[in-house]
Each structure stands twice: as C-alpha cells, then as structure tokens.
PDB file of N, CA and C in Angstrom:
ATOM      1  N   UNK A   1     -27.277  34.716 -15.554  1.00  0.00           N
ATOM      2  CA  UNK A   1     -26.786  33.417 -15.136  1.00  0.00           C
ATOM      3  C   UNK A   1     -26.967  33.304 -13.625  1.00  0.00           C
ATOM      4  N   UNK A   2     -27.456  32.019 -13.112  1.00  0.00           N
ATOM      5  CA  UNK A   2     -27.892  31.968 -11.581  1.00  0.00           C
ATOM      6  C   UNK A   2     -26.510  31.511 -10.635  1.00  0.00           C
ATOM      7  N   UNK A   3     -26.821  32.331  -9.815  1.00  0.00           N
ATOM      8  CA  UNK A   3     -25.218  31.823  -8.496  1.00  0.00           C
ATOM      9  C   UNK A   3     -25.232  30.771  -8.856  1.00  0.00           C
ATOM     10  N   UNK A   4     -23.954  29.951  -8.627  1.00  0.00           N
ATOM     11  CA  UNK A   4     -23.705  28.357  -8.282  1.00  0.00           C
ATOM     12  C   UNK A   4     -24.358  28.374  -6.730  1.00  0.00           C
ATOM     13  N   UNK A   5     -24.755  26.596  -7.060  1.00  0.00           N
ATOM     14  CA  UNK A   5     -25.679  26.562  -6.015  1.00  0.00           C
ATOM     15  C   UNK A   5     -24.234  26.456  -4.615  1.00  0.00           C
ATOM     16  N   UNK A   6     -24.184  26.731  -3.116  1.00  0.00           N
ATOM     17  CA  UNK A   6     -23.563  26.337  -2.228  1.00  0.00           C
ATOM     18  C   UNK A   6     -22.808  25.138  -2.230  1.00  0.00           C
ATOM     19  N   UNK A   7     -21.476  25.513  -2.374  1.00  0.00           N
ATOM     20  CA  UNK A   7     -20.197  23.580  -1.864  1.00  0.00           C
ATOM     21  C   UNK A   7     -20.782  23.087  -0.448  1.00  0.00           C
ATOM     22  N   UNK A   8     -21.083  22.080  -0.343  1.00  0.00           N
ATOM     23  CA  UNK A   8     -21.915  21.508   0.847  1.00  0.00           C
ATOM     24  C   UNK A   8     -20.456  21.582   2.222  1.00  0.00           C
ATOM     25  N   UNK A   9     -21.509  22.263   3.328  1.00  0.00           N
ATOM     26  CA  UNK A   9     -20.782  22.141   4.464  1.00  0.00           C
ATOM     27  C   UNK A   9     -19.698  21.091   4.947  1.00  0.00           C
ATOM     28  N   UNK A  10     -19.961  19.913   4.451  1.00  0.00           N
ATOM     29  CA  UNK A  10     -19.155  18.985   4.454  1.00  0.00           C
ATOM     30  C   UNK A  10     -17.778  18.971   4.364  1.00  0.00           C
ATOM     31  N   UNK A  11     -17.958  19.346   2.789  1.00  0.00           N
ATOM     32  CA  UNK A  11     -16.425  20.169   2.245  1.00  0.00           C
ATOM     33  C   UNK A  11     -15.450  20.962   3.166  1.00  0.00           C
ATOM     34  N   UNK A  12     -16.060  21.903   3.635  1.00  0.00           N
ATOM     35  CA  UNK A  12     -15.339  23.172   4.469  1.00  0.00           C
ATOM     36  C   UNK A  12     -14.811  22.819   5.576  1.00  0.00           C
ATOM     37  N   UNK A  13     -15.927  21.352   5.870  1.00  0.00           N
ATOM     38  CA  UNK A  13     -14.918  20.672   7.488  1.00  0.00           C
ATOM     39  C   UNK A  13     -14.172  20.020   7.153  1.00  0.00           C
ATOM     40  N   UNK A  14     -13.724  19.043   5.808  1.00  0.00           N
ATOM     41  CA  UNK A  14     -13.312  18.153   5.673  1.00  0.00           C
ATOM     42  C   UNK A  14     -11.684  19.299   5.465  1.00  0.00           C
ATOM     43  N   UNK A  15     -12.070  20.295   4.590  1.00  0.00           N
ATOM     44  CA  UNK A  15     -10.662  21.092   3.968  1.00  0.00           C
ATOM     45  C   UNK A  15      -9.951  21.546   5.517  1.00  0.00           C
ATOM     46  N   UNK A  16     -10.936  21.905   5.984  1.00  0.00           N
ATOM     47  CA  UNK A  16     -10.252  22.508   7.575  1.00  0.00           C
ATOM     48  C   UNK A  16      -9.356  21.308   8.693  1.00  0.00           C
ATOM     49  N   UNK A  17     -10.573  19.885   8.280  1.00  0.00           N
ATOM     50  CA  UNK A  17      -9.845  19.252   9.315  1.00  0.00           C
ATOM     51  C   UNK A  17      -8.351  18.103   8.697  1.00  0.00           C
ATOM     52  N   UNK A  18      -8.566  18.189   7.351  1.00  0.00           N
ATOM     53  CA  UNK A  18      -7.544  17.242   6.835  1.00  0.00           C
ATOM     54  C   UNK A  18      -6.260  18.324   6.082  1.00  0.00           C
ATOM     55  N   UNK A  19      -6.775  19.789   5.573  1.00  0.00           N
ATOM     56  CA  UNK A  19      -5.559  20.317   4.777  1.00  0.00           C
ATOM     57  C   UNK A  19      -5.704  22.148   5.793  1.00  0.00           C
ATOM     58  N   UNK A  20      -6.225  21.920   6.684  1.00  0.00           N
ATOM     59  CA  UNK A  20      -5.931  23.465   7.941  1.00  0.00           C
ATOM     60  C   UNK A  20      -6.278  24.546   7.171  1.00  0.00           C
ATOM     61  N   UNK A  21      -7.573  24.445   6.130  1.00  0.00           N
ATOM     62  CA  UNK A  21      -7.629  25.510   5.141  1.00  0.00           C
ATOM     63  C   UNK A  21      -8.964  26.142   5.880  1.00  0.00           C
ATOM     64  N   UNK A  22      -9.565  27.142   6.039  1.00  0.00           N
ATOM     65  CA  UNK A  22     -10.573  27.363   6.591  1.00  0.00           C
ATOM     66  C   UNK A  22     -11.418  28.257   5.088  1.00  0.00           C
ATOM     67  N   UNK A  23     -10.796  28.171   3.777  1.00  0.00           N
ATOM     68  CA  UNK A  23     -11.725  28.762   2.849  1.00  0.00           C
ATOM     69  C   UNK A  23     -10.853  28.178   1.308  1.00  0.00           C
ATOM     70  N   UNK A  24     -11.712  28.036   0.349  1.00  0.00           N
ATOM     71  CA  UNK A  24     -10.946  27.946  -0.800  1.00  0.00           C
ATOM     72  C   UNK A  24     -10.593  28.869  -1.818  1.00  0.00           C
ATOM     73  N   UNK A  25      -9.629  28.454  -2.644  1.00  0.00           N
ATOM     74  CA  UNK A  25      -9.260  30.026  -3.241  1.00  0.00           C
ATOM     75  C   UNK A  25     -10.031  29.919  -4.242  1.00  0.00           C
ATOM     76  N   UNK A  26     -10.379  30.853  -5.473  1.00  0.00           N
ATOM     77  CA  UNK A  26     -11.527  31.050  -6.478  1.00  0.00           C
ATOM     78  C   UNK A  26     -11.343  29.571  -7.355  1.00  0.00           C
ATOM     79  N   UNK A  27      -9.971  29.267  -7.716  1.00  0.00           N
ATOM     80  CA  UNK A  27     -10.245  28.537  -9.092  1.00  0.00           C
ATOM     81  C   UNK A  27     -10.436  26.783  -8.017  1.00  0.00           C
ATOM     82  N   UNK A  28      -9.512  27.006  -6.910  1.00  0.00           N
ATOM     83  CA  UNK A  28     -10.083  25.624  -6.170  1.00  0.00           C
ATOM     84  C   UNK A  28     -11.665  25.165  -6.438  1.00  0.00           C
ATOM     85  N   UNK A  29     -12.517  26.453  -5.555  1.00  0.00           N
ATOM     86  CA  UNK A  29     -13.899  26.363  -5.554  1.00  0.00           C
ATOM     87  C   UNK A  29     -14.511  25.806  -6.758  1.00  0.00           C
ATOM     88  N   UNK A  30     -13.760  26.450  -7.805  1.00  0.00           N
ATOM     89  CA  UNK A  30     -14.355  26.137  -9.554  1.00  0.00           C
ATOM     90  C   UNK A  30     -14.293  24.583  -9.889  1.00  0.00           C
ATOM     91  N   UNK A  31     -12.476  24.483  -9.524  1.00  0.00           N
ATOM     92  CA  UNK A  31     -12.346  22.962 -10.071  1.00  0.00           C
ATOM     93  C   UNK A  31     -12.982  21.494  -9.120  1.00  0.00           C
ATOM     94  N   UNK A  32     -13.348  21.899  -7.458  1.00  0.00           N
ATOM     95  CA  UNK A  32     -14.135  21.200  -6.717  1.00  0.00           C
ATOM     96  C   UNK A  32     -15.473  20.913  -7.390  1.00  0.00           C
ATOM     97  N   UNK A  33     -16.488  22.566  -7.577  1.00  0.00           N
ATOM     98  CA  UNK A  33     -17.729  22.441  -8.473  1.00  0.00           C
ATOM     99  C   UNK A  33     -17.668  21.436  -9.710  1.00  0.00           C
ATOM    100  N   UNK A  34     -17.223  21.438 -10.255  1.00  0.00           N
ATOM    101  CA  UNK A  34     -16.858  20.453 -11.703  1.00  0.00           C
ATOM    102  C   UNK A  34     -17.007  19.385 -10.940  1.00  0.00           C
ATOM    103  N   UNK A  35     -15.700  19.140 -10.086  1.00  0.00           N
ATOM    104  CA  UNK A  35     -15.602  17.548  -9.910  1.00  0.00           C
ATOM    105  C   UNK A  35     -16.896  16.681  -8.900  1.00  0.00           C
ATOM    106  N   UNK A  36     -17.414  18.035  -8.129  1.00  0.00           N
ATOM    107  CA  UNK A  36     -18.624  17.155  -7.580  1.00  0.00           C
ATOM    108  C   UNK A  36     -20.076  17.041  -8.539  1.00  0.00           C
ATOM    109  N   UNK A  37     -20.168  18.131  -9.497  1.00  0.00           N
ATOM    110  CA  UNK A  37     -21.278  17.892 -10.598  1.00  0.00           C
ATOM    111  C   UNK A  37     -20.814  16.787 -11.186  1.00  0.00           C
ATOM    112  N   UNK A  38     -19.600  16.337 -11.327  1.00  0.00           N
ATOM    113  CA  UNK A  38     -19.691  14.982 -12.253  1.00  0.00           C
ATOM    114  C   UNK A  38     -18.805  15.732 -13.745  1.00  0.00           C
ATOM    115  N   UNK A  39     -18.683  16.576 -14.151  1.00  0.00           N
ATOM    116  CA  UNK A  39     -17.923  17.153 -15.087  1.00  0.00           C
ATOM    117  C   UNK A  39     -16.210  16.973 -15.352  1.00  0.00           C
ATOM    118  N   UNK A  40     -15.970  17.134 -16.243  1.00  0.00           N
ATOM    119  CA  UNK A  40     -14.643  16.638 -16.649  1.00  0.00           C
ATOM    120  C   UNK A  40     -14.242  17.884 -16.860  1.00  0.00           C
ATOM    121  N   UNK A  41     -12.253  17.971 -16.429  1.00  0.00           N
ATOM    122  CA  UNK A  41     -12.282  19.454 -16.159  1.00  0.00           C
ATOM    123  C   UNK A  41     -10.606  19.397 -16.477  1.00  0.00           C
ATOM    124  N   UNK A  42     -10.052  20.370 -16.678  1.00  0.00           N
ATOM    125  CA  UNK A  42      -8.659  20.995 -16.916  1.00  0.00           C
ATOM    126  C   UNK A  42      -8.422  22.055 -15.913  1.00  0.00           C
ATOM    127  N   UNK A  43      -7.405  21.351 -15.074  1.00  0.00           N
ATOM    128  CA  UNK A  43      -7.389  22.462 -14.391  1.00  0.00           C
ATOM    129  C   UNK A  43      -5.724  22.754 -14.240  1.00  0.00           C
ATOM    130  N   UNK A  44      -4.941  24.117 -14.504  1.00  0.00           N
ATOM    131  CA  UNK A  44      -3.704  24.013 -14.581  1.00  0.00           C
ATOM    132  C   UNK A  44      -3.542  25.358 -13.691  1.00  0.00           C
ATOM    133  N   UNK A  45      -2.138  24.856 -12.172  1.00  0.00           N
ATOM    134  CA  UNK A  45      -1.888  26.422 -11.483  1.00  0.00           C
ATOM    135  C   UNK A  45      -1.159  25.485 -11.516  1.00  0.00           C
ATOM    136  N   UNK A  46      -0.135  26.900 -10.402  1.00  0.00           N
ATOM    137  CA  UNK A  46       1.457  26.816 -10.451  1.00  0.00           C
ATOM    138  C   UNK A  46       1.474  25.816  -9.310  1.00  0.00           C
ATOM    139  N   UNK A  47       2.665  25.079  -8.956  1.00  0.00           N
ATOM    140  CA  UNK A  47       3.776  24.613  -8.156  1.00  0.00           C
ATOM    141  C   UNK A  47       3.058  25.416  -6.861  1.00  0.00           C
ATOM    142  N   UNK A  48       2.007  24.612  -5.922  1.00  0.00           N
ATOM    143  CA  UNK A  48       2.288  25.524  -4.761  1.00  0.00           C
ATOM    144  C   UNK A  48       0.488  26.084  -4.695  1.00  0.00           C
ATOM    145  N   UNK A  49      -0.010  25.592  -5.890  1.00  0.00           N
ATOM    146  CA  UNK A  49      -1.070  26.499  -6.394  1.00  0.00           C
ATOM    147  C   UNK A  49      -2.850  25.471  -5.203  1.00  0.00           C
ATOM    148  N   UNK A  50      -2.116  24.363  -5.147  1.00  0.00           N
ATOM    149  CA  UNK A  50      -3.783  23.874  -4.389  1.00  0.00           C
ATOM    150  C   UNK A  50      -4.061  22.577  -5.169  1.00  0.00           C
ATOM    151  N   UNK A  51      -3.370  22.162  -6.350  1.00  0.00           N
ATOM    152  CA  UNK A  51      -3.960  21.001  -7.374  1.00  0.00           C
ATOM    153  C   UNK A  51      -4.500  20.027  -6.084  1.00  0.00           C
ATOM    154  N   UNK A  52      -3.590  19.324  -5.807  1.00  0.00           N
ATOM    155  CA  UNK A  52      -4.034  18.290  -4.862  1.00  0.00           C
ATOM    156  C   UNK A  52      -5.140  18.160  -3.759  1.00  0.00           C
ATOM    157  N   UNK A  53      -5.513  18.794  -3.250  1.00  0.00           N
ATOM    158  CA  UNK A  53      -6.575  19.588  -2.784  1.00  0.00           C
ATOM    159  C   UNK A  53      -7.954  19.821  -3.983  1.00  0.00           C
ATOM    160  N   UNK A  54      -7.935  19.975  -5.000  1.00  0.00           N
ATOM    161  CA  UNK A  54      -9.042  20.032  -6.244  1.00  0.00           C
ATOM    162  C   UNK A  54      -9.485  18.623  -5.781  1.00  0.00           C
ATOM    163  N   UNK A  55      -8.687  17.173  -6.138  1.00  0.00           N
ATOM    164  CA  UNK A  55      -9.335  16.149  -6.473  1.00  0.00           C
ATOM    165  C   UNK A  55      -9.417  15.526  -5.121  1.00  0.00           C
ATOM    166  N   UNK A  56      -8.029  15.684  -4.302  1.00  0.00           N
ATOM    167  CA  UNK A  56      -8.923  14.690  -2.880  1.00  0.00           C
ATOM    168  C   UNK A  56     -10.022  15.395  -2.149  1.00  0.00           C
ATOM    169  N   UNK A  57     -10.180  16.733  -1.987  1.00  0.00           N
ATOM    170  CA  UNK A  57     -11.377  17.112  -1.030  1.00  0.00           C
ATOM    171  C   UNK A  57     -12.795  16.565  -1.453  1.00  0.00           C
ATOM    172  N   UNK A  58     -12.898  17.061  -2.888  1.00  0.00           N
ATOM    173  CA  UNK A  58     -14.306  16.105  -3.369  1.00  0.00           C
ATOM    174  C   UNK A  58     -14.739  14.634  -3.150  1.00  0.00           C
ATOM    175  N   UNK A  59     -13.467  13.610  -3.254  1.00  0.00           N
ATOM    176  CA  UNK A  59     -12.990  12.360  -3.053  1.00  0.00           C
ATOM    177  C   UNK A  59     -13.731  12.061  -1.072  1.00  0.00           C
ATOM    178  N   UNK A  60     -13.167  13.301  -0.757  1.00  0.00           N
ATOM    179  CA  UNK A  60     -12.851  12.695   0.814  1.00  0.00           C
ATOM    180  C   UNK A  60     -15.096  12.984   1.200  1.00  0.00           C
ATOM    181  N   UNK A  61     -15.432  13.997   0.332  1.00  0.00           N
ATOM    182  CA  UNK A  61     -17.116  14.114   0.893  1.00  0.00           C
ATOM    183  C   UNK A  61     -17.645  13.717  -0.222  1.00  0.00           C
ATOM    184  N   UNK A  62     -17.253  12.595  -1.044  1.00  0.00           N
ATOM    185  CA  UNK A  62     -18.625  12.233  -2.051  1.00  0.00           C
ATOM    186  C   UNK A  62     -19.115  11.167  -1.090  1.00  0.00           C
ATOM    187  N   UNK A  63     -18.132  10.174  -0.453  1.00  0.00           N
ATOM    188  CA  UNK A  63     -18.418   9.027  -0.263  1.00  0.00           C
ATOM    189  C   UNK A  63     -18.566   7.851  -1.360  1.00  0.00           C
ATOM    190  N   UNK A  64     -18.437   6.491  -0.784  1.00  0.00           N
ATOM    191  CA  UNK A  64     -18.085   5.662  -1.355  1.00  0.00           C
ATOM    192  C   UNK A  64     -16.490   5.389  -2.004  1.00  0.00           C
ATOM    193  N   UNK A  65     -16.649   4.819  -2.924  1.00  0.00           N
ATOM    194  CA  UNK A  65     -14.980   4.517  -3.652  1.00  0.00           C
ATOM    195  C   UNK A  65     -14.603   5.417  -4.530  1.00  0.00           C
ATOM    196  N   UNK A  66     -13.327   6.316  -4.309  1.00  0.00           N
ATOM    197  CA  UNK A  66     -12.819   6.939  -5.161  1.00  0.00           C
ATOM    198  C   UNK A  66     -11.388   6.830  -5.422  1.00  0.00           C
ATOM    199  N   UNK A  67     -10.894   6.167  -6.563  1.00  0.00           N
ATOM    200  CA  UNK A  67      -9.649   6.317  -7.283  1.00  0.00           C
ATOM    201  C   UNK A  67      -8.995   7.503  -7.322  1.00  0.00           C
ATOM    202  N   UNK A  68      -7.827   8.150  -6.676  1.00  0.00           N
ATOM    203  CA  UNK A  68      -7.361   9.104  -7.194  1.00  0.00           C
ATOM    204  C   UNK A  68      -5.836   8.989  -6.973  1.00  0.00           C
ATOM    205  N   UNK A  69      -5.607   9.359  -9.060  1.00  0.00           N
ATOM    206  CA  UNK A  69      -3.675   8.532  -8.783  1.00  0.00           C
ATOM    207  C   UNK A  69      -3.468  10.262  -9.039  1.00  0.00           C
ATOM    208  N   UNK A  70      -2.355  10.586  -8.385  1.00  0.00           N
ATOM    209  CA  UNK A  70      -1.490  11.802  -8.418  1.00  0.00           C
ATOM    210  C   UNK A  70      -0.258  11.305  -8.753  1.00  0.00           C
ATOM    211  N   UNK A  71       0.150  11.908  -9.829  1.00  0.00           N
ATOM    212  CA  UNK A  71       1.783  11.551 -10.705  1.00  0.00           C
ATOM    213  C   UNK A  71       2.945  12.309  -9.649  1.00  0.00           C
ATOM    214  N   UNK A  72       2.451  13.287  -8.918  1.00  0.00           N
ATOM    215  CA  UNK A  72       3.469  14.142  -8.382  1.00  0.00           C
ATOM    216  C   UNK A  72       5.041  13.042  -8.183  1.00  0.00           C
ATOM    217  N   UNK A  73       5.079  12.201  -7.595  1.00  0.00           N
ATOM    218  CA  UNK A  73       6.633  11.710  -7.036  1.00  0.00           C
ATOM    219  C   UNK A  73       6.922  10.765  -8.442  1.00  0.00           C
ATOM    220  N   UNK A  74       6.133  10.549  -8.898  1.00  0.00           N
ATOM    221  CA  UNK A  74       6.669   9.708 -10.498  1.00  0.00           C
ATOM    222  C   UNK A  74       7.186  11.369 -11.852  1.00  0.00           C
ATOM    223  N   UNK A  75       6.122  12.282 -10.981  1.00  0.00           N
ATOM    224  CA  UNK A  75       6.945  13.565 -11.722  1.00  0.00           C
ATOM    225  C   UNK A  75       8.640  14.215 -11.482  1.00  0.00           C
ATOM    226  N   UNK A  76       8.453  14.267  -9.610  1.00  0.00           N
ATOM    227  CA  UNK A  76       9.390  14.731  -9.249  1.00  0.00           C
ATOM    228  C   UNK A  76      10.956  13.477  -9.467  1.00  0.00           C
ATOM    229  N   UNK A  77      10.338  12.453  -9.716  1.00  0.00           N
ATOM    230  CA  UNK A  77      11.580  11.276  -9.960  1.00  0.00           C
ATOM    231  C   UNK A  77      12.209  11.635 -10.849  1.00  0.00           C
ATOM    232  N   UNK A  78      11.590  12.040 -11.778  1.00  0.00           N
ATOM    233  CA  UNK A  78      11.386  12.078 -13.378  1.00  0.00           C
ATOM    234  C   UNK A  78      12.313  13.348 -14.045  1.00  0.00           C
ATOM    235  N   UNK A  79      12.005  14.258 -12.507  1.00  0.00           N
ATOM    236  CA  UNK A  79      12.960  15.363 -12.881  1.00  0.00           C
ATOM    237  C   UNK A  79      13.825  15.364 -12.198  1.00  0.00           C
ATOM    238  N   UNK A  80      14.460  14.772 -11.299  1.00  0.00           N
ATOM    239  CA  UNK A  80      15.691  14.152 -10.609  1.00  0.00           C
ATOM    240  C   UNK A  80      16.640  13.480 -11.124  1.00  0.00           C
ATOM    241  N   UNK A  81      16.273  12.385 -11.824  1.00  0.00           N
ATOM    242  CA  UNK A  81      16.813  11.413 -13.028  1.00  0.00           C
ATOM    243  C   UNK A  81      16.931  12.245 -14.485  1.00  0.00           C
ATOM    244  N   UNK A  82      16.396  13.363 -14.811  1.00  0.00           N
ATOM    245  CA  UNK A  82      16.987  14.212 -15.996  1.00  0.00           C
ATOM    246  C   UNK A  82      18.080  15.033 -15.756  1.00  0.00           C
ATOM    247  N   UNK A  83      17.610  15.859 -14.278  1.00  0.00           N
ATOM    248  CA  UNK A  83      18.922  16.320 -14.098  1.00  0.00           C
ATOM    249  C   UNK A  83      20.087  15.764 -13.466  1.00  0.00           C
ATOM    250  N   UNK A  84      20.004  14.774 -12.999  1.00  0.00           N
ATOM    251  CA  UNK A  84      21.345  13.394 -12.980  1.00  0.00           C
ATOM    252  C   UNK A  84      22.018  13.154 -14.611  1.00  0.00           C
ATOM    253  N   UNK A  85      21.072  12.975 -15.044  1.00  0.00           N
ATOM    254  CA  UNK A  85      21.729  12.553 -16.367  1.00  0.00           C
ATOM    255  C   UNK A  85      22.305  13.783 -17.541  1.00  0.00           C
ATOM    256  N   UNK A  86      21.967  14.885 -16.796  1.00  0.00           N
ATOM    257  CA  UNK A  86      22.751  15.743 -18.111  1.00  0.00           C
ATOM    258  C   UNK A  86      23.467  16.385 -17.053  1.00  0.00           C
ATOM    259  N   UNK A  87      23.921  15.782 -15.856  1.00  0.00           N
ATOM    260  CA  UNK A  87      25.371  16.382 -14.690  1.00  0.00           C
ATOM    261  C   UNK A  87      25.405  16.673 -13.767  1.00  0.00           C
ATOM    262  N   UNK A  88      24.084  17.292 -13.449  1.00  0.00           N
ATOM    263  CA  UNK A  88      23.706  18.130 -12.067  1.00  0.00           C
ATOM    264  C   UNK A  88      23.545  17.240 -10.942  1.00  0.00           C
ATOM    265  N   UNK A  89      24.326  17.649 -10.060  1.00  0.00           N
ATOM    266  CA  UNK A  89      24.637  16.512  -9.005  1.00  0.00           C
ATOM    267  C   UNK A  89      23.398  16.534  -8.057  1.00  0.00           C
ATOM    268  N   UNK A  90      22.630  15.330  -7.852  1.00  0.00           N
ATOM    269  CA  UNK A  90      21.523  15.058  -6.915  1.00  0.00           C
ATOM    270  C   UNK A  90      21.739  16.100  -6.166  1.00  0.00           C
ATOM    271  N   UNK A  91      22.475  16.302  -5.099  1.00  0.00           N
ATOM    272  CA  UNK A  91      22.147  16.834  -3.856  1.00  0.00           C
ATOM    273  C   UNK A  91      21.960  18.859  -4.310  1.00  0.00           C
ATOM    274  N   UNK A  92      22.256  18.985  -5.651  1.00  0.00           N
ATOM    275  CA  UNK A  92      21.836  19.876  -6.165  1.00  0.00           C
ATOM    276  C   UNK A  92      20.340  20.275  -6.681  1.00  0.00           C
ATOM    277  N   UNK A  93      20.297  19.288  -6.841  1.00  0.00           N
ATOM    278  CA  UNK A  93      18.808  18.834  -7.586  1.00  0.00           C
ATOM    279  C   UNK A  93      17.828  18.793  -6.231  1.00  0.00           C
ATOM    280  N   UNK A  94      17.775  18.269  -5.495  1.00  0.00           N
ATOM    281  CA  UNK A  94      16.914  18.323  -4.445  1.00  0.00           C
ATOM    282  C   UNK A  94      16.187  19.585  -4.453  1.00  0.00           C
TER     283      UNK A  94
END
C-alpha cells in the first residue's frame, strides 16, 4: 500500500496560526485526509480529543464555502437541562 500522499502546507499554517498546534495527532491527520479527499467519515475520540479541529482545519484551507454546524453547546445545554431536571443543582453541573 503507497504512503498517503503529503496534508498540504497550508494546513500546518493554518493549525499553527488559528488552533497554536504545530503538528497533528495520528487519528486528526486520518480524519483531515478523508475530509479533504472528499470521503465521508466516522470519527469518534474522547472529550478533549481534537474533534473540532478534524472539520474546521480542512474548512479553513479548502477554500470557498463551507458549512460546518458543531452540536457541542446544543450538546452541553442538553446535559445541563438533564441534570437540572433529575436535581442536580446548576452550579453543580457546570
């Protein structure tokens, strides 16, 4: 099987100058490759793990128009308002 071809230089300035990253971690690199070939992809890490970073860095060097909705604060609402409702006092919840 042949190397993947090089993530274009672009990338590496864009990660450095918008998220202070100067390299990506293995499965980043993977789920970037996908999203700039055009491939549809699953990509699941932990809390902390880089998700957000997968879809805007590609976004920020394809150019042109790119849509990208992130659920994160409709997630984190979501689990604020569950644990309100079965007792746990907000300022716990935070």
């Amino acid at each position: 099987m042949p190397a993947p071809a090089p993530l274009p230089p672009a990338l590496f300035v864009a990660v450095a100058k918008h998220w202070g990253f100067s390299s990506l971690r293995p499965i980043q690199e993977q789920a970037i490759r996908a999203s700039l070939a055009g491939r549809d992809s699953l990509v699941v890490m932990p809390t902390g793990g880089g998700k957000s970073l997968c879809f805007q860095a590609p976004a920020v060097v394809r150019g042109g128009l790119t849509v990208v909705i992130s659920p994160l604060i409709a997630l984190m609402k979501d689990q604020v308002d569950n644990l309100t409702r079965i007792g746990v006092p907000r300022s716990a919840a935070r």
